[in-house]
Protein backbone atom coordinates (compact mmCIF):
# COMPACT_ATOMS: atom_id res chain seq x y z
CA UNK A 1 104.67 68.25 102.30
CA UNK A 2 107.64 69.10 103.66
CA UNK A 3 110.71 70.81 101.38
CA UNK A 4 114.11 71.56 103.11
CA UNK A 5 115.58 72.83 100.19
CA UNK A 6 112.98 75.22 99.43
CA UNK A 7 113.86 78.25 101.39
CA UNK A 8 110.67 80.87 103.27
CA UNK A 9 110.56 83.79 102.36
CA UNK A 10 112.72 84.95 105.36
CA UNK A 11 115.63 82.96 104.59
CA UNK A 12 114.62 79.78 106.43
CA UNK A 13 114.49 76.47 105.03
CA UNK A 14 111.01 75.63 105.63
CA UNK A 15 108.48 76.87 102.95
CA UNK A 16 106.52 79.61 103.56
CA UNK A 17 103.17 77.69 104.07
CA UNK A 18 105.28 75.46 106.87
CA UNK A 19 105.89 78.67 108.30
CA UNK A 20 102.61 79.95 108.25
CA UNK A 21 100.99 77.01 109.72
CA UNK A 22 103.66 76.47 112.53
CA UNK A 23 102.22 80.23 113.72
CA UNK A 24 98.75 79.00 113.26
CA UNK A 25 99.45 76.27 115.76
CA UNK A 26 101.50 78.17 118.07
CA UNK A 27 98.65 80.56 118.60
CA UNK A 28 100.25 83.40 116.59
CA UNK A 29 97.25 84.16 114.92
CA UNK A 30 93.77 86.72 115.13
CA UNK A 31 91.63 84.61 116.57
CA UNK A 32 94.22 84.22 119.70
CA UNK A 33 92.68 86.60 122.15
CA UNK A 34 95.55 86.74 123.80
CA UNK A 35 97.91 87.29 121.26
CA UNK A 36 95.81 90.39 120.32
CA UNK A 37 95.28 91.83 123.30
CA UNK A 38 99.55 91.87 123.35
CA UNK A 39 99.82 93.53 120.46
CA UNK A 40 96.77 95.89 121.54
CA UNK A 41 98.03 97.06 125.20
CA UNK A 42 101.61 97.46 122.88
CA UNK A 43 99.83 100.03 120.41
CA UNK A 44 98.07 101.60 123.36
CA UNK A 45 101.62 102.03 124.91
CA UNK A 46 103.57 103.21 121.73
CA UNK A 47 100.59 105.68 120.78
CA UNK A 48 100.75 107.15 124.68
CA UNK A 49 104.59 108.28 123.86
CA UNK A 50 105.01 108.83 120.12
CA UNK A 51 101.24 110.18 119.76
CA UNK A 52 101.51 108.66 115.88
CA UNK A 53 98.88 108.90 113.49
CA UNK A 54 100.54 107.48 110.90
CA UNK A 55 101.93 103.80 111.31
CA UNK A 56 103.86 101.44 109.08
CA UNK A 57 104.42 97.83 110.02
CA UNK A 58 107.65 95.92 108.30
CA UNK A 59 107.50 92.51 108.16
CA UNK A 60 104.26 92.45 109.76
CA UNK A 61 103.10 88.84 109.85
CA UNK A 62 99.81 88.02 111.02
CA UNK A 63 98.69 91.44 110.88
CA UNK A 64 98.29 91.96 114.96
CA UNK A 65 100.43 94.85 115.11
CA UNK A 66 98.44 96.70 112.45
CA UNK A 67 95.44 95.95 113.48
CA UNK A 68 95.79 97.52 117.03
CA UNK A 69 97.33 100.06 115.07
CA UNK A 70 94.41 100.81 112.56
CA UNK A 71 90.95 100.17 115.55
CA UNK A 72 93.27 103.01 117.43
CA UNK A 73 93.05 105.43 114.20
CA UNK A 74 96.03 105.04 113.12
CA UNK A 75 97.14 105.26 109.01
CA UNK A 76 98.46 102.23 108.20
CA UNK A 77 101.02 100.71 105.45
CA UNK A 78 101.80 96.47 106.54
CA UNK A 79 104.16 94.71 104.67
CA UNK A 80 105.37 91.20 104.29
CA UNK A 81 106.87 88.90 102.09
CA UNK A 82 104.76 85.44 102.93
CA UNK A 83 102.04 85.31 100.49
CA UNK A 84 100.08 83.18 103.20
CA UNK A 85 100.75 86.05 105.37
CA UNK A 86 99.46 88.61 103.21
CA UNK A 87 96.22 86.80 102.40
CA UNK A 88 95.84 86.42 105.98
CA UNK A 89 95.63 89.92 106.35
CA UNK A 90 93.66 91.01 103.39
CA UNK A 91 91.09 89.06 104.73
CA UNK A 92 90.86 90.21 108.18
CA UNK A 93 91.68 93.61 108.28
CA UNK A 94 89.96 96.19 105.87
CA UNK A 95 92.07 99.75 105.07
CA UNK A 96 95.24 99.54 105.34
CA UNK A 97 97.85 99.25 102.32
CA UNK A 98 98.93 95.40 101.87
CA UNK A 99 102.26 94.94 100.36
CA UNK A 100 103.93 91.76 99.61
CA UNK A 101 107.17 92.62 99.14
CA UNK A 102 110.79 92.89 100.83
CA UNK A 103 110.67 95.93 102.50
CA UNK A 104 114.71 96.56 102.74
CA UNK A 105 114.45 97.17 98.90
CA UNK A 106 111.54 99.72 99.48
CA UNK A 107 111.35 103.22 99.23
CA UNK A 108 108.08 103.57 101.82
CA UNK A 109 106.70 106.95 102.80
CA UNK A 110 107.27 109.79 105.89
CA UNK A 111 105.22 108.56 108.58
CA UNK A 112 105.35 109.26 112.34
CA UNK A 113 106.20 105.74 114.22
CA UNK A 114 107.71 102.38 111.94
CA UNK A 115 108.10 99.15 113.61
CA UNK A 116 109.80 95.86 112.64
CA UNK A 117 109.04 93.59 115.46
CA UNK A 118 110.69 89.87 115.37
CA UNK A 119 111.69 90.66 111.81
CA UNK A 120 115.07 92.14 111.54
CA UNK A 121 117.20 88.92 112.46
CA UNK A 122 116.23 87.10 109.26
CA UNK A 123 118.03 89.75 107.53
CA UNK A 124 122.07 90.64 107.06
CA UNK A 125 123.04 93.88 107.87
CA UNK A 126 124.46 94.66 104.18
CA UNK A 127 120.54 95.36 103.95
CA UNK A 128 119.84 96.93 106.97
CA UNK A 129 121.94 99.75 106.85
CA UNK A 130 120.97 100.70 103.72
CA UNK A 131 117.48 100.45 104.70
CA UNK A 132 117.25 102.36 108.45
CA UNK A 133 119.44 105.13 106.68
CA UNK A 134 117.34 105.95 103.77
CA UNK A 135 113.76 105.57 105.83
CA UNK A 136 112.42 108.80 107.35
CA UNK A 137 110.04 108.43 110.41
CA UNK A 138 109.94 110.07 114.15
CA UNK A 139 109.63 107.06 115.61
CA UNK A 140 110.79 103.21 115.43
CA UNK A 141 109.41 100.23 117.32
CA UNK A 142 112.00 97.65 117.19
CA UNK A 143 112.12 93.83 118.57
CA UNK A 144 114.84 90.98 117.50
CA UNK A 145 115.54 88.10 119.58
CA UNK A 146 118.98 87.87 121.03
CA UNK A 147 118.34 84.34 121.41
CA UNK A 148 119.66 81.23 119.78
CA UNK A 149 117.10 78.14 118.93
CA UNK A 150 117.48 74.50 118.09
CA UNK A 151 115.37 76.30 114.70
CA UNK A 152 117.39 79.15 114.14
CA UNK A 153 118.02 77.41 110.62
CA UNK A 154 114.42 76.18 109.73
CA UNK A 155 113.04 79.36 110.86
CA UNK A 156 115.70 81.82 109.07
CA UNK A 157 117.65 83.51 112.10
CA UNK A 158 120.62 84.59 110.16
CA UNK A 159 121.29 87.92 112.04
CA UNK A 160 120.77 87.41 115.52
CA UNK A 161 122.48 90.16 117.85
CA UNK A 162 123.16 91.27 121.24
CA UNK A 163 120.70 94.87 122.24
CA UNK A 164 123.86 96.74 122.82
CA UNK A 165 124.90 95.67 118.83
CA UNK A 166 121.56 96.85 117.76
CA UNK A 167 121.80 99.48 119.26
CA UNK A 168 125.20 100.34 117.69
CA UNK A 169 123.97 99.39 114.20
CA UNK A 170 120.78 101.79 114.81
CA UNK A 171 122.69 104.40 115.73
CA UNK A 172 125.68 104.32 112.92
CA UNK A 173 121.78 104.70 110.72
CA UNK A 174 121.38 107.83 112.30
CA UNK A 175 118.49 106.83 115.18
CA UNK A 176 118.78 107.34 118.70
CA UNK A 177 117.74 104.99 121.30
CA UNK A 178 114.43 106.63 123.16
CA UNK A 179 113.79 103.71 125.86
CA UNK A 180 113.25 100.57 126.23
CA UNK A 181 109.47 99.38 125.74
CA UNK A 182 109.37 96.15 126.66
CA UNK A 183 106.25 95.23 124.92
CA UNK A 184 105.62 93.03 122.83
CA UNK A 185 108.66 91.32 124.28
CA UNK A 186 111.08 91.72 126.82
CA UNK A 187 113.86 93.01 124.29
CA UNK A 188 111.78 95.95 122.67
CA UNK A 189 113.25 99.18 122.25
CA UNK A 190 112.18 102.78 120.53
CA UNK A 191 114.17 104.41 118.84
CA UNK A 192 113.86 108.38 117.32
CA UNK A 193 115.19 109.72 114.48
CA UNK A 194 115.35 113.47 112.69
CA UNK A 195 113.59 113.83 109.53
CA UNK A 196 116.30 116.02 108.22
């Protein structure tokens, strides 16, 4: 049952179970070995340059990211707000610290490497900044489509931005750009930032 008015809970206008199962079908899922083994050669690649024990996942979906992250040793905190998403993950992947909740409003803990991948253009920048300046972290894996879509609206793309703008908007929250990654898409960057 479809609901346009009812809006996801990343600012789309398709419900949050919509949402869920348009990933499902797309293959965006666990059980997508491929879709895994992405997210496990990424973690494999961030973990060979930041060396991070400790990992926290913003926005983190289907859980792919923090699972690589957790079967490499890694500490993990995941967070999302799509209930379906969350249950997802409870289910599947045992240890880590679930919360359902908007992470921009957050106050989350010092850890070594954050990421936010396919995340931050569902969300203005009047809650970004706010956000990337008050976080403390060494690292931060970062991926946000520069791309329009026919479902930009559906889907909740209200932020979408060029790499040198995020880089800009990064760097006025006092990160520097590190390299570009490349993995899990062709757009990634990592950034660092001091923890003083």
């Amino acid at each position: 049952m479809s609901n346009n008015k009812q809006s996801n809970s990343f600012g789309g206008t398709s419900n949050d179970k919509e949402c869920f199962d348009s990933e499902i079908g797309w293959g965006i899922h666990l059980d997508n070995d491929s879709y895994v083994q992405l997210f496990k050669s990424t973690a494999e690649l961030i973990l060979n340059i930041t060396g991070a024990k400790t990992f926290t996942d913003f926005g983190g979906g289907m859980g792919a990211y923090a699972k690589a992250m957790k079967e490499s040793g890694c500490v993990v905190t995941y967070y999302d707000l799509n209930p379906h998403h969350c249950d997802y993950v409870k289910e599947r992947i045992k240890d880590i610290e679930i919360k359902q909740m908007d992470f921009t409003t957050s106050r989350p803990k010092e850890v070594d490497l954050m990421a936010s991948i396919e995340v931050m253009e569902h969300i203005t920048d009047d809650k970004l900044k706010p956000f990337l300046k008050r976080i403390k972290c060494k690292y931060f894996h970062f991926s946000s489509t520069p791309n329009y879509t026919d479902f930009d609206a559906e889907w909740g793309h209200i932020n979408i931005k060029t790499e040198k703008e995020w880089i800009a908007l990064f760097e006025e929250c006092g990160f520097t750009l590190h390299s570009k990654i490349q993995q899990p898409t062709a757009w990634s960057l990592l950034f660092t930032k001091s923890l003083q």
